[in-house]
N, C-alpha and C. Protein backbone atom coordinates (compact mmCIF):
# COMPACT_ATOMS: atom_id res chain seq x y z
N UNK A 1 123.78 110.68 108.49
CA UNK A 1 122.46 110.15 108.30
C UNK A 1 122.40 108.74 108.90
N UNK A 2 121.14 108.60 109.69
CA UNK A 2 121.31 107.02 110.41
C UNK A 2 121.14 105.84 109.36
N UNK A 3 121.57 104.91 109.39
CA UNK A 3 121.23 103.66 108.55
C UNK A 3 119.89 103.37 108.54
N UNK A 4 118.86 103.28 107.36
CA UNK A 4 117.51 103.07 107.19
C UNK A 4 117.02 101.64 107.99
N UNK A 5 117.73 100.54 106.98
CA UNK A 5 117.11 99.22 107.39
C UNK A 5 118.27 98.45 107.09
N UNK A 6 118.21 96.81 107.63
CA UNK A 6 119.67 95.86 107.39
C UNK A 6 117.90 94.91 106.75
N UNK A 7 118.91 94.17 105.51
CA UNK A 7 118.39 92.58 105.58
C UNK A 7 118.95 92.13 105.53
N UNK A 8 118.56 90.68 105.58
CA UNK A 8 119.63 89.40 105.98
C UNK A 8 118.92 88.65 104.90
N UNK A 9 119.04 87.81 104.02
CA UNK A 9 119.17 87.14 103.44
C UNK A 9 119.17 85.56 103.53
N UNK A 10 118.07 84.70 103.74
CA UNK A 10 118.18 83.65 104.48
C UNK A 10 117.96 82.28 103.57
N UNK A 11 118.71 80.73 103.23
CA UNK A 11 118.21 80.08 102.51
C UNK A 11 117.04 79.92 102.68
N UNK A 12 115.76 79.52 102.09
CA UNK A 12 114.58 79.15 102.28
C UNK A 12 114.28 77.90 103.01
N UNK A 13 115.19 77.09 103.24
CA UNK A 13 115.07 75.93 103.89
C UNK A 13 115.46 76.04 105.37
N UNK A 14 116.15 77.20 106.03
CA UNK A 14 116.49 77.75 107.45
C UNK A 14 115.17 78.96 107.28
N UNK A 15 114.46 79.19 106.61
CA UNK A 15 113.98 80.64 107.02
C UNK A 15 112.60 80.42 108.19
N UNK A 16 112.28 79.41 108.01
CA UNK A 16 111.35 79.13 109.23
C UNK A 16 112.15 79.06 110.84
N UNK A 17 113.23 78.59 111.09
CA UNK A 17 114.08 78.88 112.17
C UNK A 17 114.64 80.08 112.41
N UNK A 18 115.03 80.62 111.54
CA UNK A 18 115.82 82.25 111.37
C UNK A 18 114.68 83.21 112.18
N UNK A 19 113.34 82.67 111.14
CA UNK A 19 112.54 83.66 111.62
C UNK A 19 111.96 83.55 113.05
N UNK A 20 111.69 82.26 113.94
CA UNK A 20 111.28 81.74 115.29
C UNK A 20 112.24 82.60 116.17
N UNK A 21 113.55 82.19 115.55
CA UNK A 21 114.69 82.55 115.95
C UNK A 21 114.45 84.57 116.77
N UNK A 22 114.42 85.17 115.19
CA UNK A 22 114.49 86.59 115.41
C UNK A 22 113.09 87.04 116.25
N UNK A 23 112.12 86.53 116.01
CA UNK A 23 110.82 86.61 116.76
C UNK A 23 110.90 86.32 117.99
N UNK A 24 111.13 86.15 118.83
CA UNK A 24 112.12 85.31 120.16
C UNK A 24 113.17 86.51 120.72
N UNK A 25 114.04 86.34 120.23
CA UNK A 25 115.28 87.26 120.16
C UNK A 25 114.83 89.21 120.38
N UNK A 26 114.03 89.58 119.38
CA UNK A 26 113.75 90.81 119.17
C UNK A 26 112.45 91.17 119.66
N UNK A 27 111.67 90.39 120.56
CA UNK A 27 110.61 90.85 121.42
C UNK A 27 110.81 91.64 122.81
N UNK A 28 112.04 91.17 123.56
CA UNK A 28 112.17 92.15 124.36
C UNK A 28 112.85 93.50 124.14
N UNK A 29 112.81 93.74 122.69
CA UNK A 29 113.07 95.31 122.31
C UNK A 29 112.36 95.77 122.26
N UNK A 30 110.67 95.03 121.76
CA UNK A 30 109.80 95.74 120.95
C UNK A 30 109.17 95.68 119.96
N UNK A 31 110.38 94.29 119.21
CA UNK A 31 110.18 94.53 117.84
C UNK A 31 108.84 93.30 117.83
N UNK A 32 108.45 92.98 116.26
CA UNK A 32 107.60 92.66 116.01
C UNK A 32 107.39 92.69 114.59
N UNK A 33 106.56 92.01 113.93
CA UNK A 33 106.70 91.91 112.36
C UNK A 33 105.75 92.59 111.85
N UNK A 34 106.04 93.84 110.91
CA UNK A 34 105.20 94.68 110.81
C UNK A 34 104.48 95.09 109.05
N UNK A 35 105.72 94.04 108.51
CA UNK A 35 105.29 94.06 106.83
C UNK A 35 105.54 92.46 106.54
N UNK A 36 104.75 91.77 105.77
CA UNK A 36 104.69 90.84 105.61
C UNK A 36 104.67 90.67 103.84
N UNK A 37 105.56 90.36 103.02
CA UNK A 37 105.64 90.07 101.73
C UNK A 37 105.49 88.61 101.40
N UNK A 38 105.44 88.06 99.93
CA UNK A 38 105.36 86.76 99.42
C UNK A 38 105.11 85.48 100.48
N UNK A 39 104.07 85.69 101.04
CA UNK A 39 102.97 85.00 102.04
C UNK A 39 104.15 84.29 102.92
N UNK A 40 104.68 85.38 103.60
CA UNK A 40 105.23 85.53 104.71
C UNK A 40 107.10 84.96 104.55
N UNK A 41 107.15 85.22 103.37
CA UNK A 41 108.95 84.72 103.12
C UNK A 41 109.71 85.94 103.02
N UNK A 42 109.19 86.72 102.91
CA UNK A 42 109.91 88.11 103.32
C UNK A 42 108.82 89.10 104.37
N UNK A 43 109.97 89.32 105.65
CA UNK A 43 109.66 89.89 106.63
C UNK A 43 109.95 91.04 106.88
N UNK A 44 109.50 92.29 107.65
CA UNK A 44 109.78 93.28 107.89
C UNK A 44 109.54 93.68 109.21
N UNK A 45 110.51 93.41 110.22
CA UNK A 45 110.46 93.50 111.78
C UNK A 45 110.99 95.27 112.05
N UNK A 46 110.05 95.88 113.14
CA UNK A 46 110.40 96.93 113.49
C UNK A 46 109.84 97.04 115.12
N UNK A 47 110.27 97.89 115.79
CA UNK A 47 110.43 98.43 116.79
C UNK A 47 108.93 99.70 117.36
N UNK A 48 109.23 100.66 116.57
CA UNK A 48 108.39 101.63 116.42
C UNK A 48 107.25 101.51 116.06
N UNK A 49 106.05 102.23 116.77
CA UNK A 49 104.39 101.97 116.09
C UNK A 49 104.16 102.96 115.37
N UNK A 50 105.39 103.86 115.00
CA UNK A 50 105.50 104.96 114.37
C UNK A 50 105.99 105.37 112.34
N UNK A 51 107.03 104.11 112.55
CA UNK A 51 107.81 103.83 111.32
C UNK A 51 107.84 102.92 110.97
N UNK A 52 108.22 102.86 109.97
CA UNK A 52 108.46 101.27 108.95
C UNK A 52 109.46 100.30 109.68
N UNK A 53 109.26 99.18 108.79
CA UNK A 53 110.38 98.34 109.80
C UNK A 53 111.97 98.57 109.12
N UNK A 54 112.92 98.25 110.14
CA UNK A 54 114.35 98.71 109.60
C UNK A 54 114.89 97.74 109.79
N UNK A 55 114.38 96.20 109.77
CA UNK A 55 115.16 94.82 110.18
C UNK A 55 113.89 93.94 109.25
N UNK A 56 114.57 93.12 108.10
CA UNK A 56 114.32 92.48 107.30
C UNK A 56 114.99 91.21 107.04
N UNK A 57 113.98 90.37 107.06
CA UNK A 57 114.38 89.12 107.10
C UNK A 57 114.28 88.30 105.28
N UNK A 58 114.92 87.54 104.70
CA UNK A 58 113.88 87.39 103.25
C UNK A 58 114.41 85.78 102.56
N UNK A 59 113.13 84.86 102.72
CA UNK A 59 113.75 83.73 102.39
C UNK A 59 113.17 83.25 101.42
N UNK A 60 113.37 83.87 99.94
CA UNK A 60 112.55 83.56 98.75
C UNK A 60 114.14 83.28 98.04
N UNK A 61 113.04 81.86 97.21
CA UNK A 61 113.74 81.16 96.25
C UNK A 61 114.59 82.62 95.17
N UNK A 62 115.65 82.40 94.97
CA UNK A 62 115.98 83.19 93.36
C UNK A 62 115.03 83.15 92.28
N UNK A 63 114.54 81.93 92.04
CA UNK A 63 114.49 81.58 90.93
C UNK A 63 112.80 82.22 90.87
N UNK A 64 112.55 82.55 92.28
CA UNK A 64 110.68 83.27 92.31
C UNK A 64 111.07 84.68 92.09
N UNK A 65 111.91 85.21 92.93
CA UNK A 65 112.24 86.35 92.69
C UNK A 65 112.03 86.53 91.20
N UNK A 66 113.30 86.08 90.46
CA UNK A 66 113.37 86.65 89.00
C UNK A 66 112.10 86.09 88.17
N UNK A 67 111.30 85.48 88.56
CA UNK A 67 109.90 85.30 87.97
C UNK A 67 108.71 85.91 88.03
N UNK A 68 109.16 86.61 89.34
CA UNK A 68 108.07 87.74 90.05
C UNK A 68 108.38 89.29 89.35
N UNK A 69 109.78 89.29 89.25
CA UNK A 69 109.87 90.55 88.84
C UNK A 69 110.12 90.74 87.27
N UNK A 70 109.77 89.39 86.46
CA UNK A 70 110.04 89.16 84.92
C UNK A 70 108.41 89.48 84.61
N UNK A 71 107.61 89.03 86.33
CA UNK A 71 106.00 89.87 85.71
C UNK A 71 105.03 91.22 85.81
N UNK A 72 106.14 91.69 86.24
CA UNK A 72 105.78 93.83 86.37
C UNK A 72 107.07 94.06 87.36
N UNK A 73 106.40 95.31 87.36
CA UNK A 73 107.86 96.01 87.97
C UNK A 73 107.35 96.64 89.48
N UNK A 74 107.61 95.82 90.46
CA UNK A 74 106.64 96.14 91.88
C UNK A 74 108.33 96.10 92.46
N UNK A 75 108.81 97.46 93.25
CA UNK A 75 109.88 97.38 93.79
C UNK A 75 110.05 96.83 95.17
N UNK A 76 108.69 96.11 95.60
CA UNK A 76 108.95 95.24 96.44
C UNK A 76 109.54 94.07 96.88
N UNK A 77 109.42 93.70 95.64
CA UNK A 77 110.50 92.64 95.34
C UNK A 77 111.77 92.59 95.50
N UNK A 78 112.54 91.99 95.59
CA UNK A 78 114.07 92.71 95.74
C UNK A 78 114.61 91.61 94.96
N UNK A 79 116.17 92.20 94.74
CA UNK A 79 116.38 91.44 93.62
C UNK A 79 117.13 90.12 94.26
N UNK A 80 117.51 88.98 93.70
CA UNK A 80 117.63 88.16 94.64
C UNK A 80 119.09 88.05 94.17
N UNK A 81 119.33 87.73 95.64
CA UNK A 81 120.84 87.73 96.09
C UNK A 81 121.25 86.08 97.21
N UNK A 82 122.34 85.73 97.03
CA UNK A 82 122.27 84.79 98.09
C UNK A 82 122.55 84.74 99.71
N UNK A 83 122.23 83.89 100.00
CA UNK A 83 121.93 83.96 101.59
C UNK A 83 123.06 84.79 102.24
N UNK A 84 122.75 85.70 102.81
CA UNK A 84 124.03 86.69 103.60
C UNK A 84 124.91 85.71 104.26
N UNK A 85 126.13 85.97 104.59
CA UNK A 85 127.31 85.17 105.14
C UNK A 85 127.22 85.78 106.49
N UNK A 86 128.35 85.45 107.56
CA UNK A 86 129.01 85.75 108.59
C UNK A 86 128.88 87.42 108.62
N UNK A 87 128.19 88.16 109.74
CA UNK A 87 128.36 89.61 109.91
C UNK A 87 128.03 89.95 111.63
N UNK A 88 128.21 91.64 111.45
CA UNK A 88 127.87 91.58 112.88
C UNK A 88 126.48 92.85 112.61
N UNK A 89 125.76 92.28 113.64
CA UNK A 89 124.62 93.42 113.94
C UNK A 89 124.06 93.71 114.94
N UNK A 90 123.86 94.82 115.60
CA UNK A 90 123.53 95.40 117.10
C UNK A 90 121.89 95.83 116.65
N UNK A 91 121.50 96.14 117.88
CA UNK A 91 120.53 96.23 118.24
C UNK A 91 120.95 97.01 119.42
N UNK A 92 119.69 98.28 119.36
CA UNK A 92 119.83 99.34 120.40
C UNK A 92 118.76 98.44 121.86
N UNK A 93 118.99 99.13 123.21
CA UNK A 93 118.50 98.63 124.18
C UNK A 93 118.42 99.94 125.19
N UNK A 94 117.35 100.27 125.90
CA UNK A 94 117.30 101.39 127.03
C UNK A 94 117.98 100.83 127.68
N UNK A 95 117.86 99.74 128.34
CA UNK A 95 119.23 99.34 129.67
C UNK A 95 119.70 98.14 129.63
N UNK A 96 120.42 97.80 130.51
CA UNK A 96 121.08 96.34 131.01
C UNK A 96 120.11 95.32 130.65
N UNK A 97 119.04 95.42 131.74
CA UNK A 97 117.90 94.66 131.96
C UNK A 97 117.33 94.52 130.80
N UNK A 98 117.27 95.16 129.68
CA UNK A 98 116.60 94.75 129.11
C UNK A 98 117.47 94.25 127.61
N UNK A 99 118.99 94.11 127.84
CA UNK A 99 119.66 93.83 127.22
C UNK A 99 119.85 91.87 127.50
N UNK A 100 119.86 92.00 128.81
CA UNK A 100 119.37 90.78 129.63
C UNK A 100 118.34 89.57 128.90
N UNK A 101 117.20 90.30 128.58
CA UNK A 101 116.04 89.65 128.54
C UNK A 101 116.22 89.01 126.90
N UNK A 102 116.72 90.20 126.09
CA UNK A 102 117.13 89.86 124.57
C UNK A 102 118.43 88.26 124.57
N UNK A 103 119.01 88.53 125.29
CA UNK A 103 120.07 87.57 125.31
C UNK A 103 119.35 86.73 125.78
N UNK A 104 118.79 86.11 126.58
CA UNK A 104 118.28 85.36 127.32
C UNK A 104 117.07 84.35 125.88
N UNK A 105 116.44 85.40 125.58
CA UNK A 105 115.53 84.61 124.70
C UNK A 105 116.00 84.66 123.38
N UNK A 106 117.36 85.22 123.22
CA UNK A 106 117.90 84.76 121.55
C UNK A 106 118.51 83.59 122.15
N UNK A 107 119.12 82.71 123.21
CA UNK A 107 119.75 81.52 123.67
C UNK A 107 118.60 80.78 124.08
């Protein structure tokens, strides 16, 4: 079964760069931000005009999280965790060229 979605986990004080960052980076795939949560601190970047997004970005305080979800039970929320560490993550590409263009505008 393919892997659904990755998030990344970002302090709130980098998540405005993270996100310039991935917006930049993931346009010459395609991607684009396609779910927008807690007025724009959690992101949902996808590829497809078909499916949900499978690349999630999320830079909410803990301390909103567990306040948000201490006031109903909306599983949108996620539970809060701290900022992801050191990993690796790919991203698919039709060719060279356009593997090119991704590198180019994530540097």
């Amino acid at each position: 079964m393919p892997v659904d979605h990755v998030s990344i986990n970002v302090a709130p004080e980098k998540f405005a760069v993270v996100r310039d960052f991935y917006l930049a980076a993931l346009k010459p795939l395609g991607y684009s931000i396609k779910v927008n949560f807690l007025d724009g601190r959690v992101l949902g970047f996808g590829a497809s005009k078909f499916a949900g997004p499978d690349f999630w970005l999320s830079g909410v305080e803990p301390e909103t999280l567990l306040q948000l979800r201490a006031e109903g039970d909306n599983p949108a929320i996620p539970e809060p965790r701290p900022p992801t560490g050191y990993m690796h993550l790919a991203f698919s590409a039709s060719n060279r060229k356009t593997v090119r263009k991704f590198y180019d505008a994530a540097m």
